[in-house]
C-alpha atoms as a PDB file:
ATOM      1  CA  UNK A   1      10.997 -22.835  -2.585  1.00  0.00           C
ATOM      2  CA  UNK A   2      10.541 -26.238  -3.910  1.00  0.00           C
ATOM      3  CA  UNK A   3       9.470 -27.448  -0.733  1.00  0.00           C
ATOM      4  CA  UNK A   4       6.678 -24.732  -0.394  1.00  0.00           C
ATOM      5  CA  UNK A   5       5.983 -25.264  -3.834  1.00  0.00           C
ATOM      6  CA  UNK A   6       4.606 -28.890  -2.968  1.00  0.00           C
ATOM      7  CA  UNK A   7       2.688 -28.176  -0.494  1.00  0.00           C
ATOM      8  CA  UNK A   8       0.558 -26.432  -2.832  1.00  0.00           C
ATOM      9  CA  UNK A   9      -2.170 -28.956  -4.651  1.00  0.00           C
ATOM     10  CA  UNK A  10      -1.785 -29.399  -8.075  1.00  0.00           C
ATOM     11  CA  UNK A  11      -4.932 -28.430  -8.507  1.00  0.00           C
ATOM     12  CA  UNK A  12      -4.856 -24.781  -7.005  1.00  0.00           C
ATOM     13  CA  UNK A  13      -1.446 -24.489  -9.576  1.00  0.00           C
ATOM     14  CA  UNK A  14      -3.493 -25.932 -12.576  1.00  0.00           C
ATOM     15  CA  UNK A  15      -6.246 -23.530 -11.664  1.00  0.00           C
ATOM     16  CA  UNK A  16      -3.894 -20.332 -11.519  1.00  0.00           C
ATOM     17  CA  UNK A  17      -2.264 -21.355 -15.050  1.00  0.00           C
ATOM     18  CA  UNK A  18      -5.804 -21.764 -16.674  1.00  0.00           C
ATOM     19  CA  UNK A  19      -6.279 -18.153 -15.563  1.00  0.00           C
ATOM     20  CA  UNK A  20      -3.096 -16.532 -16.757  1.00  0.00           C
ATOM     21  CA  UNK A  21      -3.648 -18.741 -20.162  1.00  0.00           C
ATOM     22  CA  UNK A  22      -7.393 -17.755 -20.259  1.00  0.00           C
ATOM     23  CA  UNK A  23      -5.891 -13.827 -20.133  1.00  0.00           C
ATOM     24  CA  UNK A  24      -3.329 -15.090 -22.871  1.00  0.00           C
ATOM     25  CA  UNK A  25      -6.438 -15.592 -25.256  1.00  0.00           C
ATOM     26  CA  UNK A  26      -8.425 -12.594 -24.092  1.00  0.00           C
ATOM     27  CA  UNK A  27      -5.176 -10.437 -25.182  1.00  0.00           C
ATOM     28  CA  UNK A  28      -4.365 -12.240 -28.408  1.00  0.00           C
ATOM     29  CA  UNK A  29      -1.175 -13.969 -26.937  1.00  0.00           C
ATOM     30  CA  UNK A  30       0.135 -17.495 -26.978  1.00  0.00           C
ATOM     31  CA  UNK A  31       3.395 -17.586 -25.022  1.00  0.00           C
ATOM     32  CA  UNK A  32       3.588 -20.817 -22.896  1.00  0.00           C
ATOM     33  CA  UNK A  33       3.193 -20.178 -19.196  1.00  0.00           C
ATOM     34  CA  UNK A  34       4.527 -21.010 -15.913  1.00  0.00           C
ATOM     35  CA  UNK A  35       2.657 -19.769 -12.479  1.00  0.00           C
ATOM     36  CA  UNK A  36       3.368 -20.614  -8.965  1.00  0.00           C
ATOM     37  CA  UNK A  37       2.296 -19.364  -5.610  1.00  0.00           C
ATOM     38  CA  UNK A  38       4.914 -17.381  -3.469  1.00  0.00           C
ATOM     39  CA  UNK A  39       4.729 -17.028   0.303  1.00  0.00           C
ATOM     40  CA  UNK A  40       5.211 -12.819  -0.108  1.00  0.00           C
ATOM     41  CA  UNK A  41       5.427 -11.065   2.632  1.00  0.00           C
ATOM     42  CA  UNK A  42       1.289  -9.355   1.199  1.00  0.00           C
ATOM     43  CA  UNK A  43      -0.946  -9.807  -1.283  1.00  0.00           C
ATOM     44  CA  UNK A  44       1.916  -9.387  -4.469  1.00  0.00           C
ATOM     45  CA  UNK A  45       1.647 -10.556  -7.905  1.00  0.00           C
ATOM     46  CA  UNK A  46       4.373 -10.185 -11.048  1.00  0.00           C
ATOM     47  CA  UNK A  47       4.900 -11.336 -14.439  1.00  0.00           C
ATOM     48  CA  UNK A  48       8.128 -11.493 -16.461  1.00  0.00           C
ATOM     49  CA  UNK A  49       7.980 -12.490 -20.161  1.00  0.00           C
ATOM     50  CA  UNK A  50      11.454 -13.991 -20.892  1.00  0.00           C
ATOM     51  CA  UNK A  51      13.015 -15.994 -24.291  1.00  0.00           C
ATOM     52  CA  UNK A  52       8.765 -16.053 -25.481  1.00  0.00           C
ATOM     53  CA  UNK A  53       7.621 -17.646 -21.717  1.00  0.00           C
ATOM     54  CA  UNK A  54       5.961 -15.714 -19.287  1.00  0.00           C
ATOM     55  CA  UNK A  55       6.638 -16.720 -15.501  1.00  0.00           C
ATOM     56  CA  UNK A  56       3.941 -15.133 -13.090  1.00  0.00           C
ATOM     57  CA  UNK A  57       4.486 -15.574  -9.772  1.00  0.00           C
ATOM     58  CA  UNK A  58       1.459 -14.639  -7.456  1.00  0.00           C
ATOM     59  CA  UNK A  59       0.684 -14.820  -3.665  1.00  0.00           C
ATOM     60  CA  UNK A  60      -0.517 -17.831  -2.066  1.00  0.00           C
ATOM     61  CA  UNK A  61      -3.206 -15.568  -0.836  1.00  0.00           C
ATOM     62  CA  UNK A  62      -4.890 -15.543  -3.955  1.00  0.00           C
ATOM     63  CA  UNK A  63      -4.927 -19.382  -3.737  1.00  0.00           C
ATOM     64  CA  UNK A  64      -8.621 -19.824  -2.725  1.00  0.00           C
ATOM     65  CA  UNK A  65      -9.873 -16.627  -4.826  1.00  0.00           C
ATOM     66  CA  UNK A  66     -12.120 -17.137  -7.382  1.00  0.00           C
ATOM     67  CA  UNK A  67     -11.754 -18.044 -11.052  1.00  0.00           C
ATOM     68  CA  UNK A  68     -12.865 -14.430 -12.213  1.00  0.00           C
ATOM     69  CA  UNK A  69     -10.656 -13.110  -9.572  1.00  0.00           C
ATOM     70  CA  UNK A  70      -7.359 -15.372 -10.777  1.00  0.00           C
ATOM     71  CA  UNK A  71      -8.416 -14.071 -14.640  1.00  0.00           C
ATOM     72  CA  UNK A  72      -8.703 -10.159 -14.169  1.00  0.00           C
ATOM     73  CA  UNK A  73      -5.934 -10.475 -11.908  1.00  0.00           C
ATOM     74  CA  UNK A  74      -3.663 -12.197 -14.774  1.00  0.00           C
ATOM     75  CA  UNK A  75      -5.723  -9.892 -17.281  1.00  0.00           C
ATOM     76  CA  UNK A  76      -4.417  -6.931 -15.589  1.00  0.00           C
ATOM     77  CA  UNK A  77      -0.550  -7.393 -15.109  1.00  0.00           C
ATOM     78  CA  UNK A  78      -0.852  -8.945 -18.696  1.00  0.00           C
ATOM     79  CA  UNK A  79      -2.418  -6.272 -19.974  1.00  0.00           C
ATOM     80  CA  UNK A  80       0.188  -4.205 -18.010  1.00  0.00           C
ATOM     81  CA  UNK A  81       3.229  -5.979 -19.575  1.00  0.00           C
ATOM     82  CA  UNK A  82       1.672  -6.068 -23.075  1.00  0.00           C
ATOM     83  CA  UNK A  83       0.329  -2.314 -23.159  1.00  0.00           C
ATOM     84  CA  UNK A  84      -2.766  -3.821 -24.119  1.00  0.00           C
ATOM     85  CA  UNK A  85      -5.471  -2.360 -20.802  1.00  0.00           C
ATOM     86  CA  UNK A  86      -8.766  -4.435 -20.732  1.00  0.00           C
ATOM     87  CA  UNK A  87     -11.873  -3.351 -18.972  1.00  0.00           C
ATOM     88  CA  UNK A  88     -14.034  -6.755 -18.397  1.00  0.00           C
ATOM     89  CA  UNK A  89     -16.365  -8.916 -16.017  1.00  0.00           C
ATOM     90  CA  UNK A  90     -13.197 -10.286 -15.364  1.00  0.00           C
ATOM     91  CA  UNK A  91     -11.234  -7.274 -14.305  1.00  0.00           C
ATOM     92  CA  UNK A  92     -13.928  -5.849 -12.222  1.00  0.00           C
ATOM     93  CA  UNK A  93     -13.966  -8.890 -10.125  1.00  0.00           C
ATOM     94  CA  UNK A  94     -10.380  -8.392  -9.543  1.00  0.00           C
ATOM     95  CA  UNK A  95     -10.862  -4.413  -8.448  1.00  0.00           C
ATOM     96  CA  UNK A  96     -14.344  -5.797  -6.698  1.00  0.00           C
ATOM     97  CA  UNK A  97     -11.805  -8.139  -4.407  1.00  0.00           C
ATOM     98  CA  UNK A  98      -9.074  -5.649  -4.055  1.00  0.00           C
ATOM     99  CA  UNK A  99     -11.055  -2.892  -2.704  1.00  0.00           C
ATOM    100  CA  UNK A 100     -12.436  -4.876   0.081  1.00  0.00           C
ATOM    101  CA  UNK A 101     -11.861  -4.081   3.392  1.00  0.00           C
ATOM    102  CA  UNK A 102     -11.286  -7.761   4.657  1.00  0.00           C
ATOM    103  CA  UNK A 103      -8.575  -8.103   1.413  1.00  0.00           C
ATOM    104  CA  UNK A 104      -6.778  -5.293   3.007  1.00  0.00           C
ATOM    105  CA  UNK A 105      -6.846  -6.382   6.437  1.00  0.00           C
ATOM    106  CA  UNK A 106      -5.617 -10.003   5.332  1.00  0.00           C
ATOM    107  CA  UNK A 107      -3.154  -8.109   3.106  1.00  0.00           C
ATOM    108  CA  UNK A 108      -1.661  -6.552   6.312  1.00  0.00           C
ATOM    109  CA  UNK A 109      -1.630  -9.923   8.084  1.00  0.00           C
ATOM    110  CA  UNK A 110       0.554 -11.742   5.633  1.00  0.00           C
ATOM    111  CA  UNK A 111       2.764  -8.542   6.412  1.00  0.00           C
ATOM    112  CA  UNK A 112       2.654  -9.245   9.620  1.00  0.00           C
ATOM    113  CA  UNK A 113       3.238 -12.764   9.494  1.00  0.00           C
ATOM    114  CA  UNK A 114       6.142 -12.549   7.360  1.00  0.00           C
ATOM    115  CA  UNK A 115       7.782  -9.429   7.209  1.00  0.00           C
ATOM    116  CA  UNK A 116       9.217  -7.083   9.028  1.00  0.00           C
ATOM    117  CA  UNK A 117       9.313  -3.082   9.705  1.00  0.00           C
ATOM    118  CA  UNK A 118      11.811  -0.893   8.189  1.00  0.00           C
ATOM    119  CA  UNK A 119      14.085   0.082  10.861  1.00  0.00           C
ATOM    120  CA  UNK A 120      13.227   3.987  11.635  1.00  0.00           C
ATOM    121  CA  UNK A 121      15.950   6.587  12.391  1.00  0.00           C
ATOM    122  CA  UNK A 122      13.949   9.423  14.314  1.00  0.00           C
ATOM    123  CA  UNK A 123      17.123  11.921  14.597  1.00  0.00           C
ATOM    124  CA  UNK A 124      17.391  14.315  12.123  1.00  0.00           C
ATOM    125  CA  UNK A 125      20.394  16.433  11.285  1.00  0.00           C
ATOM    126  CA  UNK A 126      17.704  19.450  12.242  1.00  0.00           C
ATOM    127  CA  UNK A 127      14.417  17.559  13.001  1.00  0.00           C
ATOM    128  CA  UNK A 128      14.152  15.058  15.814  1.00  0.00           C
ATOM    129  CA  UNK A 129      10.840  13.057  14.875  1.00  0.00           C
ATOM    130  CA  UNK A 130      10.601  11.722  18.403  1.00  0.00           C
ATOM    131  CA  UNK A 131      10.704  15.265  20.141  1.00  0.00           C
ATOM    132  CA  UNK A 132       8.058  16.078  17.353  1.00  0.00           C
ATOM    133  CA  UNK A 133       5.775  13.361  17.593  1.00  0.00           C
ATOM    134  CA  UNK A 134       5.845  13.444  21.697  1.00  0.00           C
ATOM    135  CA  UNK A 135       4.835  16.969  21.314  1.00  0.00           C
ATOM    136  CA  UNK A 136       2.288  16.246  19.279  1.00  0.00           C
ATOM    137  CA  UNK A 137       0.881  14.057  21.894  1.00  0.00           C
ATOM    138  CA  UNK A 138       1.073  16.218  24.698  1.00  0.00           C
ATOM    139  CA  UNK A 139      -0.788  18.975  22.990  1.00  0.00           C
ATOM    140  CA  UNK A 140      -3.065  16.925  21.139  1.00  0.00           C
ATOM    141  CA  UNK A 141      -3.461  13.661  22.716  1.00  0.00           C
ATOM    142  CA  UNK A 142      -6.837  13.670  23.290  1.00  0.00           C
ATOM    143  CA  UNK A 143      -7.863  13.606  19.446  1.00  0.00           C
ATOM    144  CA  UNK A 144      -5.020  11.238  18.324  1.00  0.00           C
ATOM    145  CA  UNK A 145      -4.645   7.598  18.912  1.00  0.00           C
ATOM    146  CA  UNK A 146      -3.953   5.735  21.819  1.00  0.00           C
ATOM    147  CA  UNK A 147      -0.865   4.626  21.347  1.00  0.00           C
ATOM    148  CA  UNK A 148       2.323   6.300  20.196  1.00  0.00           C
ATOM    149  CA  UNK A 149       3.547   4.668  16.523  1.00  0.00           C
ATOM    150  CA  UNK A 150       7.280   4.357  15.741  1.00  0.00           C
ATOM    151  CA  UNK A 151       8.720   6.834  13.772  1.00  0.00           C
ATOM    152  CA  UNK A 152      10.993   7.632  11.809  1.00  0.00           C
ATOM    153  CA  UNK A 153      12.982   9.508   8.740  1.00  0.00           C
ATOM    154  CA  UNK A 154      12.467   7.569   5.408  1.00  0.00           C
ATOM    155  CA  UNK A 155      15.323   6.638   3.133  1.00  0.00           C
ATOM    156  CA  UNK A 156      15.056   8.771   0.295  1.00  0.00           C
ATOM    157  CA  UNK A 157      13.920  12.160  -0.750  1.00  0.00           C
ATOM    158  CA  UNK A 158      11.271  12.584  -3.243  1.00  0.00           C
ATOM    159  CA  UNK A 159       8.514  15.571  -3.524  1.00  0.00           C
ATOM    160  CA  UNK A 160       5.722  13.188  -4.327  1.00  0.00           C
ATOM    161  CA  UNK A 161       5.231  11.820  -0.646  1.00  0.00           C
ATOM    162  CA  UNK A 162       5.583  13.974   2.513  1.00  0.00           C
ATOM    163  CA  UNK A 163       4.655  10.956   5.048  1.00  0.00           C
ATOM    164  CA  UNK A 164       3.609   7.593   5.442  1.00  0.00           C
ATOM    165  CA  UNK A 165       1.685   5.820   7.830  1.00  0.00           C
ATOM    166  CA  UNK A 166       1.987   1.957   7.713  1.00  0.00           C
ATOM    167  CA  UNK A 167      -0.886   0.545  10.164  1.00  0.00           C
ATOM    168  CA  UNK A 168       0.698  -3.216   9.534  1.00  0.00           C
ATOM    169  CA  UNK A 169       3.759  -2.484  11.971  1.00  0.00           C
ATOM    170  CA  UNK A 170       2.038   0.896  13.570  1.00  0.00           C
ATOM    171  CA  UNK A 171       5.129   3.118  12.165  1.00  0.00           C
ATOM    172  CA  UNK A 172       5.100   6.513  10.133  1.00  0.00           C
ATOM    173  CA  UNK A 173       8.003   7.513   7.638  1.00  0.00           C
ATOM    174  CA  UNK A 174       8.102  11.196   7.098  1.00  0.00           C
ATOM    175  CA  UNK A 175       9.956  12.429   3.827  1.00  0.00           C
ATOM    176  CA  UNK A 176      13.770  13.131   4.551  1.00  0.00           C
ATOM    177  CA  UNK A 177      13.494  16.715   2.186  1.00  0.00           C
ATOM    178  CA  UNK A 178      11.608  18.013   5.415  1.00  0.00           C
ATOM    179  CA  UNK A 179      14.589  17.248   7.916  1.00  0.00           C
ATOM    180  CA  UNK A 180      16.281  20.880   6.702  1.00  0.00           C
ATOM    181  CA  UNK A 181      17.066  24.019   8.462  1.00  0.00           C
ATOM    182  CA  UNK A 182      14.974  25.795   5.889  1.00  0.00           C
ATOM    183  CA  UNK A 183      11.902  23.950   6.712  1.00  0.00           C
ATOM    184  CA  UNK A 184       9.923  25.803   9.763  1.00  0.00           C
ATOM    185  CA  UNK A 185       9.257  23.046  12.772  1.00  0.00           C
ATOM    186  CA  UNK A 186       5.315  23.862  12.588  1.00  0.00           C
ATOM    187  CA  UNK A 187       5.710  22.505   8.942  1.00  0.00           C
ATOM    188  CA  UNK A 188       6.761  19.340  10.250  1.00  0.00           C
ATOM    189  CA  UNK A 189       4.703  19.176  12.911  1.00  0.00           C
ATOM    190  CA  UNK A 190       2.045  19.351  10.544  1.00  0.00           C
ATOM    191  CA  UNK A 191       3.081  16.675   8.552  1.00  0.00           C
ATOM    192  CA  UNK A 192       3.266  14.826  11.530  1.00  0.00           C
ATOM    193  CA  UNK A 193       0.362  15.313  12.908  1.00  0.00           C
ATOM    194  CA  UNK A 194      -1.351  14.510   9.468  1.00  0.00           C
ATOM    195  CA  UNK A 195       0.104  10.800   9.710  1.00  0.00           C
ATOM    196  CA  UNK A 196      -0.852  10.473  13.451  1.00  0.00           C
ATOM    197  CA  UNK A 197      -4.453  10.739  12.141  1.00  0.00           C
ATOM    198  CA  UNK A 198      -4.292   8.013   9.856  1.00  0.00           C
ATOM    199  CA  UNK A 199      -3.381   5.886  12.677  1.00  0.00           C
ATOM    200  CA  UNK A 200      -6.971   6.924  14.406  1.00  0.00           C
ATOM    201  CA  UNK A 201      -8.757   7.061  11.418  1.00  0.00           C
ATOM    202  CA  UNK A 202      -9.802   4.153   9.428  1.00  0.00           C
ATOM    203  CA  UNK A 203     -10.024   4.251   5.394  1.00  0.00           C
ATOM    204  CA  UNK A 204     -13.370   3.858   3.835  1.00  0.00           C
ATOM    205  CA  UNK A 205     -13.779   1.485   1.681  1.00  0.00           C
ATOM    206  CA  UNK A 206     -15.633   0.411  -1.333  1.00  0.00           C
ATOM    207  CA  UNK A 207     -16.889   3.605  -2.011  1.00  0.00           C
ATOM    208  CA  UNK A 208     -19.451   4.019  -4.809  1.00  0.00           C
ATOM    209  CA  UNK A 209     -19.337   2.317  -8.014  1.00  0.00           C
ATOM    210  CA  UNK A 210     -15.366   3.235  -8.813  1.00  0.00           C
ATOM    211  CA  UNK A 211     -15.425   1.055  -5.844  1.00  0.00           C
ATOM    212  CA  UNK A 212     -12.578   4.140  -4.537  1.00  0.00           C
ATOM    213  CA  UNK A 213     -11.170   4.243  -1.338  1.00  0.00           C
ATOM    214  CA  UNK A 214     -11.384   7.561   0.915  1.00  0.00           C
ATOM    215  CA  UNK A 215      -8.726   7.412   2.259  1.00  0.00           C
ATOM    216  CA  UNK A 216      -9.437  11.123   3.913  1.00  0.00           C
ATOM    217  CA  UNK A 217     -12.980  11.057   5.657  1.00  0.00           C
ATOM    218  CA  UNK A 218     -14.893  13.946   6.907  1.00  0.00           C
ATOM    219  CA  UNK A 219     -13.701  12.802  10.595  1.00  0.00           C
ATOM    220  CA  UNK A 220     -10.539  13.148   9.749  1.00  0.00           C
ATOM    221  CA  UNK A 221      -9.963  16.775   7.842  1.00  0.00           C
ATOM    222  CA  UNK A 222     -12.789  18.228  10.858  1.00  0.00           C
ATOM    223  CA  UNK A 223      -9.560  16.742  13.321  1.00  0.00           C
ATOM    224  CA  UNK A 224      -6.905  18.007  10.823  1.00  0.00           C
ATOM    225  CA  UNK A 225      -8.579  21.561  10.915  1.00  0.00           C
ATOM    226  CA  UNK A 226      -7.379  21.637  14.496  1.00  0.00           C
ATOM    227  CA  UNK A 227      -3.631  21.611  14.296  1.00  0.00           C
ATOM    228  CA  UNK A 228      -3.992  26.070  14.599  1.00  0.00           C
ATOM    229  CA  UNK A 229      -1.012  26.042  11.626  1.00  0.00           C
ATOM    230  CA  UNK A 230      -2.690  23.236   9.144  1.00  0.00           C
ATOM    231  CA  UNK A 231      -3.752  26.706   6.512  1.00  0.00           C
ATOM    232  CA  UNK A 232       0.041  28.060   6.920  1.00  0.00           C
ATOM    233  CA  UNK A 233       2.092  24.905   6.697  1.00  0.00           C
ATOM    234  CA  UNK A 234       0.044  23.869   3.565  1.00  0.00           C
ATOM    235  CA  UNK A 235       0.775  27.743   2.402  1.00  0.00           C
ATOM    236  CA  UNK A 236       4.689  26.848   3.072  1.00  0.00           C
ATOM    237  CA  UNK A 237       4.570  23.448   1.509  1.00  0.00           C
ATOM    238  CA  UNK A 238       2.990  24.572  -1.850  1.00  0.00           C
ATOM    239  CA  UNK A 239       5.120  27.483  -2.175  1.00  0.00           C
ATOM    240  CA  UNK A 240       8.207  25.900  -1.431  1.00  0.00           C
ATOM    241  CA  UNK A 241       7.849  22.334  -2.139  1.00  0.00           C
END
C-alpha cells in the first residue's frame, strides 16, 4: 500500500484533503483528516471517523476529477456519517459526474482490471439455471443477446432482489428464494429472461434534470411483454413473494 501510495503526487493527495477539509467547514466540523487514494477494484469511496480523525479513503479514479467533484463527493459521505445531508453546487457536481455514462463505463473497467467475478453455482436443489437460461435461448434467441452470460444462484436469500445482471464480467445472479419446489419453472424463467434483457439493453443515462437513470427503457418492457407468462409470473411473484 505504501508503495502505491507514492506513486501518487503529493499534489493530487493535497488536493483530495483540501476537499474533504473544505466539506469539514461546509458541515461545521473540525476533525483533522487523513485521505489517500486506493487502487479499488471500481469507483469506491469511505470514511471512518475514529478517536476525533476521520480517514477517507477514495479511488484513484477520482484522482484527476475536479475540485467540485472531490468536495460534493467528501460533502456527501460526510454528510452521510454526520447525519447532516447537504444539497449544493458542490454536490450536484458530484451526482452530475456519477450519472455519466463514460463514469460508469470506466467504473466497470477498474472492475475489470482488478477484480474478479463471483464464482456462479447454476445447479439448484430444484432449479438448474443453465437448463433455464439455454431454454431461454432456444425459444427466444432472436430478441436476446448474442452471447450466452454466466449464470448462476446468488449467495443469499433476500425478497428485495430477484436477479442481477452484472455487464462488467457478463454474469447474472438470480435470488436463491426462487430455487424451491414451490416456485413454478415459468416464474423463473421469467426472472431469467428479465436479466437476459439487461444484457441487450443498455441503461439510459442522464435523464432529465434528477439526472436519473432508466434503467428500464421502452425497448426493453415492448421485449419483456413477449415472454407469453411475464402478466402471470408477476401475478405469482406479488402474491407469494
Amino acid at each position: 500500500m505504501e508503495r502505491y501510495q507514492q506513486s501518487v503526487s503529493k499534489e493530487s493527495l493535497g488536493r483530495l484533503e483540501e476537499a474533504f477539509y473544505s466539506a469539514e467547514a461546509m458541515l461545521g466540523k473540525k476533525n483533522p483528516v487523513h485521505a489517500s487514494f486506493e487502487s479499488y477494484a471500481g469507483l469506491k469511496a469511505k470514511v471512518q471517523l475514529r478517536n476525533g480523525t476521520i480517514t477517507a479513503k477514495v479511488s484513484d479514479g477520482f484522482e484527476n476529477a475536479e475540485r467540485e467533484v472531490l468536495v460534493g463527493l467528501a460533502l456527501t459521505l460526510l454528510g452521510g456519517m454526520f447525519k447532516r445531508k447537504m444539497e449544493n453546487g458542490y454536490t450536484h457536481a458530484y451526482k452530475e459526474f456519477a450519472s455519466r455514462e463514460s463514469t460508469s463505463g470506466f467504473h466497470d473497467t477498474l472492475r475489470k482490471l482488478r477484480g474478479r467475478g463471483k464464482k456462479l453455482e447454476p445447479h439448484g436443489r430444484h432449479h438448474d439455471l443453465n437448463a433455464v437460461r439455454d431454454f431461454l435461448f432456444s425459444v427466444y434467441g432472436n430478441i436476446l443477446c448474442d452471447s450466452k452470460p454466466e449464470i448462476g444462484w446468488g449467495g443469499k436469500k433476500s425478497r428485495r432482489v430477484l436477479g442481477f445482471h452484472d455487464g462488467a464480467f457478463n454474469s447474472i445472479t438470480i435470488n436463491r428464494i426462487l430455487d424451491s419446489d414451490r416456485v413454478p419453472s415459468f416464474v423463473v424463467q421469467y426472472v431469467v429472461f428479465h436479466e437476459l434483457l439487461h444484457c441487450k439493453h443498455k441503461v439510459l443515462f442522464q435523464r432529465g434534470e434528477s439526472m436519473r437513470r432508466t434503467i428500464h427503457p421502452k425497448a426493453f418492457k415492448d421485449d419483456e411483454q413477449r415472454f407469453p407468462f411475464a402478466e402471470k409470473a408477476n401475478d405469482w411473484l406479488q402474491r407469494n413473494l
